[in-house]
PDB file of N, CA and C in Angstrom:
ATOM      1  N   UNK A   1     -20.659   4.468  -7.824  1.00  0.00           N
ATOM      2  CA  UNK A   1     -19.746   5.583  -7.949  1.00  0.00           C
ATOM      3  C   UNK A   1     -18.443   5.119  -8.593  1.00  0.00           C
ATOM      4  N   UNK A   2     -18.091   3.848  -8.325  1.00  0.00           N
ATOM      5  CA  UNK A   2     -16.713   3.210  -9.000  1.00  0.00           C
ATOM      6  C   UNK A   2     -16.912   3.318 -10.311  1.00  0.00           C
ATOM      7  N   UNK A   3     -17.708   3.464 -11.217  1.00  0.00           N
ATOM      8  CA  UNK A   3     -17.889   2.789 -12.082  1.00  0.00           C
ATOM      9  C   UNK A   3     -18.629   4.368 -12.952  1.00  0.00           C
ATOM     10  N   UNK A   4     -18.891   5.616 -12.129  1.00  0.00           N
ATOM     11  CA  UNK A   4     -18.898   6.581 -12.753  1.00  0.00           C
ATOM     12  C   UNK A   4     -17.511   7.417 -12.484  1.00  0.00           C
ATOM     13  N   UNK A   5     -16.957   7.024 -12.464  1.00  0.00           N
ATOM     14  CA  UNK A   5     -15.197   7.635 -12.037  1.00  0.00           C
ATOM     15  C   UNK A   5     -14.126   6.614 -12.785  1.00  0.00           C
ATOM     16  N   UNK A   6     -14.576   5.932 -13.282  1.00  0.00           N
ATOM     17  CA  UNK A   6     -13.815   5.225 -14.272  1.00  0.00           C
ATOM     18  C   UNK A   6     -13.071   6.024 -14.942  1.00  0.00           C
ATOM     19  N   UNK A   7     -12.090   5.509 -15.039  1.00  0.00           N
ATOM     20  CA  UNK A   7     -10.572   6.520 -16.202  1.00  0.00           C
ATOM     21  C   UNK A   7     -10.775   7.913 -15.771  1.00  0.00           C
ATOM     22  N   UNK A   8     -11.280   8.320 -13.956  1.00  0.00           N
ATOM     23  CA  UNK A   8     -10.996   9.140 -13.918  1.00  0.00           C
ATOM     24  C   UNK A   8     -10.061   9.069 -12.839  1.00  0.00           C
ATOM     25  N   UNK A   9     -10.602   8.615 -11.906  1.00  0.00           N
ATOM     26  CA  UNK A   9     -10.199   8.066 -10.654  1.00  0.00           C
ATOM     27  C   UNK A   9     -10.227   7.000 -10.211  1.00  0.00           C
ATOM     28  N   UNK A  10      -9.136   6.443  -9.162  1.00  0.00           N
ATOM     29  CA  UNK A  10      -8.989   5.200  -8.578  1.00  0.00           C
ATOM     30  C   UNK A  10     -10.065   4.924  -7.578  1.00  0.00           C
ATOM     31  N   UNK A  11     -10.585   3.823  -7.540  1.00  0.00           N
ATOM     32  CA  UNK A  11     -11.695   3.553  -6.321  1.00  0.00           C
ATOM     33  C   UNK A  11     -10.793   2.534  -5.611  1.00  0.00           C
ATOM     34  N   UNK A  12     -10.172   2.878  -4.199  1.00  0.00           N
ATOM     35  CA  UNK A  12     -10.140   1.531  -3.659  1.00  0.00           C
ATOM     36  C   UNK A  12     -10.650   1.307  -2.304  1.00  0.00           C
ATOM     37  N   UNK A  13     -10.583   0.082  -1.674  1.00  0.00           N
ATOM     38  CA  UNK A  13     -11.043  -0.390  -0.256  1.00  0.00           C
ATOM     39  C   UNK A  13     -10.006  -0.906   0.430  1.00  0.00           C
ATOM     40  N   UNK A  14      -9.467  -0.344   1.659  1.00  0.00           N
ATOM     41  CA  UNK A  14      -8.506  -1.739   2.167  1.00  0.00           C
ATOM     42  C   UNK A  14      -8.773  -1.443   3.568  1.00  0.00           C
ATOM     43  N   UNK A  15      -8.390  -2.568   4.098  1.00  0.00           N
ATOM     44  CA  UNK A  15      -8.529  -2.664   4.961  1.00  0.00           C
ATOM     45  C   UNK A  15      -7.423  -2.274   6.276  1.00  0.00           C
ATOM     46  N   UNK A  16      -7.816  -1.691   7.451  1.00  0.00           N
ATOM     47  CA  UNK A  16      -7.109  -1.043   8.198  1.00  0.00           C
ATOM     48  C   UNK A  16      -6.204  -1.922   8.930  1.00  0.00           C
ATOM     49  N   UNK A  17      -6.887  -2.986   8.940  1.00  0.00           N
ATOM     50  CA  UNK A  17      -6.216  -3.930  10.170  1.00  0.00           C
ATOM     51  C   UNK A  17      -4.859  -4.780   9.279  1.00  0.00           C
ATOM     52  N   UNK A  18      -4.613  -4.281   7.932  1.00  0.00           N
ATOM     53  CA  UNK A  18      -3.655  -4.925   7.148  1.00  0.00           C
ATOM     54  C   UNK A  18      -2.209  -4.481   6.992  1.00  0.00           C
ATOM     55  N   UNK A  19      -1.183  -4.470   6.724  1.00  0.00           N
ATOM     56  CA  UNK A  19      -0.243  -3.776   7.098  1.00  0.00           C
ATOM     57  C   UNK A  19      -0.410  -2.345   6.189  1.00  0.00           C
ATOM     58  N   UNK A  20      -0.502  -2.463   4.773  1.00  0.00           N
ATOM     59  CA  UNK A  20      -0.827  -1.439   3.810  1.00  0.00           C
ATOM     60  C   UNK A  20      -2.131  -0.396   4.766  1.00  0.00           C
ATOM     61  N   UNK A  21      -3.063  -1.234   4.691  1.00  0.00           N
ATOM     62  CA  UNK A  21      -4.134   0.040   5.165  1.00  0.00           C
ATOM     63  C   UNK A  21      -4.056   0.683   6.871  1.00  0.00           C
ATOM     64  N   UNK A  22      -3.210  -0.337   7.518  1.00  0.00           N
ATOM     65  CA  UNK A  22      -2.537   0.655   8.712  1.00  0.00           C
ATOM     66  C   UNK A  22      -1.432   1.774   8.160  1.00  0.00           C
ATOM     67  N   UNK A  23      -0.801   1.032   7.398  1.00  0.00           N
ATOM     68  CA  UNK A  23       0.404   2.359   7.119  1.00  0.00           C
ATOM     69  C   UNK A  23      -0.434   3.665   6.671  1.00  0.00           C
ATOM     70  N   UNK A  24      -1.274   3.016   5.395  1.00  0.00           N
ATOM     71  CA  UNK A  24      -2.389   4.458   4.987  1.00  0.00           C
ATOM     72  C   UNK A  24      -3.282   5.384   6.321  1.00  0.00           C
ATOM     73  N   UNK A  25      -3.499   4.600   7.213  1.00  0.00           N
ATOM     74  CA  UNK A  25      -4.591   5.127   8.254  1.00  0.00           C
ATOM     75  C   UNK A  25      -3.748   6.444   9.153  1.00  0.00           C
ATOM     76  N   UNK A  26      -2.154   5.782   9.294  1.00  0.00           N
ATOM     77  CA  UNK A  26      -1.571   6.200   9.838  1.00  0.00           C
ATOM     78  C   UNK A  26      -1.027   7.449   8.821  1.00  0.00           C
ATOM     79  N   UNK A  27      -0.730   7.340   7.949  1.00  0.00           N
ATOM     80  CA  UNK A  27      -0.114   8.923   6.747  1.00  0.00           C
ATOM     81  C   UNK A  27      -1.170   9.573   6.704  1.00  0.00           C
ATOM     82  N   UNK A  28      -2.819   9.292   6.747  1.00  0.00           N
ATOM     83  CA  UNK A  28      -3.542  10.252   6.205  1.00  0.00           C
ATOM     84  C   UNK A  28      -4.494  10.516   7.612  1.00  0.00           C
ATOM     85  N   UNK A  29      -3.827  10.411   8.759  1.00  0.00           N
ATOM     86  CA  UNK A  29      -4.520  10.721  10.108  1.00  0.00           C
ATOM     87  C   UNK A  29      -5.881  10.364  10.214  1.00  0.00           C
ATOM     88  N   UNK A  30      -6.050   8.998   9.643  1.00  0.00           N
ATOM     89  CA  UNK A  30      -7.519   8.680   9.399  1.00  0.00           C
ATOM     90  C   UNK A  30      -8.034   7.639  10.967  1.00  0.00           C
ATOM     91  N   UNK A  31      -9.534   8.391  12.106  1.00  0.00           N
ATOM     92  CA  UNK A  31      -9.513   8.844  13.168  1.00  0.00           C
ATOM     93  C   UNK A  31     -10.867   8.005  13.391  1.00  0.00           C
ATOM     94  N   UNK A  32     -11.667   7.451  12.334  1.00  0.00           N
ATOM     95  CA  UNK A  32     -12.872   6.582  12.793  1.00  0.00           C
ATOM     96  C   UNK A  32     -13.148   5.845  11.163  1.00  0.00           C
ATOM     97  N   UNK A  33     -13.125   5.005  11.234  1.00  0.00           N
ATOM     98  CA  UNK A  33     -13.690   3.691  10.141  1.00  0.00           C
ATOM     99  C   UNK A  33     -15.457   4.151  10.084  1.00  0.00           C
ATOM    100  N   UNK A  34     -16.253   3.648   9.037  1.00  0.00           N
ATOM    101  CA  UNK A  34     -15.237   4.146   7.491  1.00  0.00           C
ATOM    102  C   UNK A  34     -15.234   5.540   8.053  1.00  0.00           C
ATOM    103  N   UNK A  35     -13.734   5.748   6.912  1.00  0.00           N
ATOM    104  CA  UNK A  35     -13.459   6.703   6.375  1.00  0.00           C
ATOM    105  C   UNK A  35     -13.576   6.666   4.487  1.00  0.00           C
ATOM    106  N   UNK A  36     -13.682   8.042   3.806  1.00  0.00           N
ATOM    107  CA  UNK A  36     -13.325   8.302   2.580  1.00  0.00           C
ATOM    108  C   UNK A  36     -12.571   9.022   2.000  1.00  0.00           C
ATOM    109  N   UNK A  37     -11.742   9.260   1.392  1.00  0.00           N
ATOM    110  CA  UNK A  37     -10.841  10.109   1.001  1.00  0.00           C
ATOM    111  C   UNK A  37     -10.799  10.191  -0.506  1.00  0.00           C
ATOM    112  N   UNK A  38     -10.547  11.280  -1.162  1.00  0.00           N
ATOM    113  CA  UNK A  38     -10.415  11.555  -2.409  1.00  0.00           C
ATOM    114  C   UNK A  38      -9.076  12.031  -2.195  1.00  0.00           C
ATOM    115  N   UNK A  39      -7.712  11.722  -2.656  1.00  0.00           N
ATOM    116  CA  UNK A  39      -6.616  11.958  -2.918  1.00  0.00           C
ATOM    117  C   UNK A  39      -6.254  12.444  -4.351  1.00  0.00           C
ATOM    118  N   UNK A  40      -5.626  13.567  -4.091  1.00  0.00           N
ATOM    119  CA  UNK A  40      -5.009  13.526  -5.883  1.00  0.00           C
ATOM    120  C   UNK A  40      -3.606  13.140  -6.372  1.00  0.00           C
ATOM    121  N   UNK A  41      -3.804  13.497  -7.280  1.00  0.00           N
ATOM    122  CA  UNK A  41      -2.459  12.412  -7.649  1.00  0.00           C
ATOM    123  C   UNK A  41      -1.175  13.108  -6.965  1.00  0.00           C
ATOM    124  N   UNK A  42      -1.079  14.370  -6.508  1.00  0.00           N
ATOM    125  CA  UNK A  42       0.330  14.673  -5.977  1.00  0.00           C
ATOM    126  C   UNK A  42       0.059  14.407  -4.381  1.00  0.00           C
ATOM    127  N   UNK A  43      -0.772  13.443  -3.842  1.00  0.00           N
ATOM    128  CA  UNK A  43      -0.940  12.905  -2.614  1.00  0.00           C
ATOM    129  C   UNK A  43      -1.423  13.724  -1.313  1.00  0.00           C
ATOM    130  N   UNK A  44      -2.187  14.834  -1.862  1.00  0.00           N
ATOM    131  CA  UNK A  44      -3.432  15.838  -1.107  1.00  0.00           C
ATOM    132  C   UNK A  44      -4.641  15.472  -0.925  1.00  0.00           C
ATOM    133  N   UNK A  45      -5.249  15.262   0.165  1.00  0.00           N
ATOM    134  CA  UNK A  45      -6.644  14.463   0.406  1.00  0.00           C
ATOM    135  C   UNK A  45      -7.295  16.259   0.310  1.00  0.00           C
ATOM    136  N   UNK A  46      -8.216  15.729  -0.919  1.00  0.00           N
ATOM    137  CA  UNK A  46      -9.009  16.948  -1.328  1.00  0.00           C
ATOM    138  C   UNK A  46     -10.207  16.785  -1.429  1.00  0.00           C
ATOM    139  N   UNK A  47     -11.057  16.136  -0.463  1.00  0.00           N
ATOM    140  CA  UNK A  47     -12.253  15.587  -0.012  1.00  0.00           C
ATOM    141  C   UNK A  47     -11.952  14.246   1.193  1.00  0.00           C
ATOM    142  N   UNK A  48     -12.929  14.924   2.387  1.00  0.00           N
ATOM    143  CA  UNK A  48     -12.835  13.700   3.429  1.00  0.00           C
ATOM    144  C   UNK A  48     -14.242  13.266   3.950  1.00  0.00           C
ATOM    145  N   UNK A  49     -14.566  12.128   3.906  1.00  0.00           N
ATOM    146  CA  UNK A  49     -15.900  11.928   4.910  1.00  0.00           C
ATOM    147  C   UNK A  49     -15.416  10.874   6.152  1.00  0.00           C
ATOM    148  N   UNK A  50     -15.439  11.212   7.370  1.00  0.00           N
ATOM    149  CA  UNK A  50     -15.758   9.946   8.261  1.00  0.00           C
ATOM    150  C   UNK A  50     -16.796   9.943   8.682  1.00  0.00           C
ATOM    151  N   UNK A  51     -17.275   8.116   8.383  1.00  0.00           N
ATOM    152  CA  UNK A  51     -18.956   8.228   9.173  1.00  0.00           C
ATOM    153  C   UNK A  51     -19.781   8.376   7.827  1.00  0.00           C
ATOM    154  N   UNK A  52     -20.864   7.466   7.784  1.00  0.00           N
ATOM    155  CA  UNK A  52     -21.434   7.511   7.111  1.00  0.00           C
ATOM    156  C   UNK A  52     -21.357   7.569   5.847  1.00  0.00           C
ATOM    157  N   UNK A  53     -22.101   7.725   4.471  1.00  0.00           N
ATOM    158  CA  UNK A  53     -22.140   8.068   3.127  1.00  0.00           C
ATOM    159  C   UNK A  53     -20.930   8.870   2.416  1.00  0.00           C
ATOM    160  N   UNK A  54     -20.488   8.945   1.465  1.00  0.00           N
ATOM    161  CA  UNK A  54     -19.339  10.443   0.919  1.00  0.00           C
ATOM    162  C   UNK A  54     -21.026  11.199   0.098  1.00  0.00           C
ATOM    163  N   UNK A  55     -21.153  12.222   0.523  1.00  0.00           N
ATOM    164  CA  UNK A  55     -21.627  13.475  -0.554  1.00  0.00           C
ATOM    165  C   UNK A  55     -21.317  13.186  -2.225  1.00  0.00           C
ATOM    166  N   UNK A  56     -21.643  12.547  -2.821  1.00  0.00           N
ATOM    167  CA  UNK A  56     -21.487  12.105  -4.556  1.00  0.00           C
ATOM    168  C   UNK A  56     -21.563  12.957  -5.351  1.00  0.00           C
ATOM    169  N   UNK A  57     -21.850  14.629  -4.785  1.00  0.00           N
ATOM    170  CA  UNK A  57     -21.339  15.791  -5.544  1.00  0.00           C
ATOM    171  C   UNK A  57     -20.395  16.044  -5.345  1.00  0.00           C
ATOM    172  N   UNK A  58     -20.364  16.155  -3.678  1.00  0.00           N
ATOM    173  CA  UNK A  58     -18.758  16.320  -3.057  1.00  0.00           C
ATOM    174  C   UNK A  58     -17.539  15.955  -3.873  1.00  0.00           C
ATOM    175  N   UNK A  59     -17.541  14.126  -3.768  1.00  0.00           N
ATOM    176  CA  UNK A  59     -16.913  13.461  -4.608  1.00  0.00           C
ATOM    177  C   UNK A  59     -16.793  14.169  -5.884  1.00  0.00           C
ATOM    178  N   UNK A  60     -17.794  13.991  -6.611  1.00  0.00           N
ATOM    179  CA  UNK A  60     -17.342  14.398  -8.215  1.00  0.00           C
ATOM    180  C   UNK A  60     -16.792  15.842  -8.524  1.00  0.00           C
ATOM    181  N   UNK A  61     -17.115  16.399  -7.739  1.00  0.00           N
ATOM    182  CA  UNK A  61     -16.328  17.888  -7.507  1.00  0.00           C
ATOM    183  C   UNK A  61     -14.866  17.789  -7.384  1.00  0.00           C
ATOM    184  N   UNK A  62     -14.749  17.138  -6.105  1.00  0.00           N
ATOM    185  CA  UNK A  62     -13.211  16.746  -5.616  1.00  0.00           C
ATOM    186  C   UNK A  62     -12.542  16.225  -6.783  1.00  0.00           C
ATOM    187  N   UNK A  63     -13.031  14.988  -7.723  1.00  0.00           N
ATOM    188  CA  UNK A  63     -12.058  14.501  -8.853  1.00  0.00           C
ATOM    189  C   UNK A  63     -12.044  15.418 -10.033  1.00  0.00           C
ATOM    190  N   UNK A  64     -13.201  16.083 -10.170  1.00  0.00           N
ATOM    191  CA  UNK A  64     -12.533  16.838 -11.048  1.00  0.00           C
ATOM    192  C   UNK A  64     -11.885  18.278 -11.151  1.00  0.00           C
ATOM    193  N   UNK A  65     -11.903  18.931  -9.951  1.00  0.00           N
ATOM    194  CA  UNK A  65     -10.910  19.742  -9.737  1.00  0.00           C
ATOM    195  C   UNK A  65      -9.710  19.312  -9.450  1.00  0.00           C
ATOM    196  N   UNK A  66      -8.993  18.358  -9.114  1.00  0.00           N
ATOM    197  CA  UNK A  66      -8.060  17.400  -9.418  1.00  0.00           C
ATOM    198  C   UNK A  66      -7.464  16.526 -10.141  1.00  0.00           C
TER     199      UNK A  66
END
């Protein structure tokens, strides 16, 4: 999926237990590992999965209505 979202969207991973991905866990009320989020660029999570797989229509929906 990283790699079909190229120059469209950012793919990243971090980790929760780090200071960055606690601060993130904590702004985006994120409630069980994994989580996924599709954010857009004015900082609206406009797709969420916790648990399991993200939906890869879901996803591609979410980036490009965004």
């Amino acid at each position: 999926m990283q790699r079909e979202l190229e120059g469209k969207a950012a793919v990243l991973r971090l980790d929760v237990q780090d200071a960055v991905g606690g601060d993130l866990l904590r702004r985006f009320r994120v409630t069980g590992v994994p989580t996924y989020l599709v954010i857009s660029a004015s900082g609206e999570v406009v797709h969420r999965k916790t648990f399991g797989f993200p939906d890869r229509d879901a996803v591609r929906n979410a980036v490009q209505e965004k």
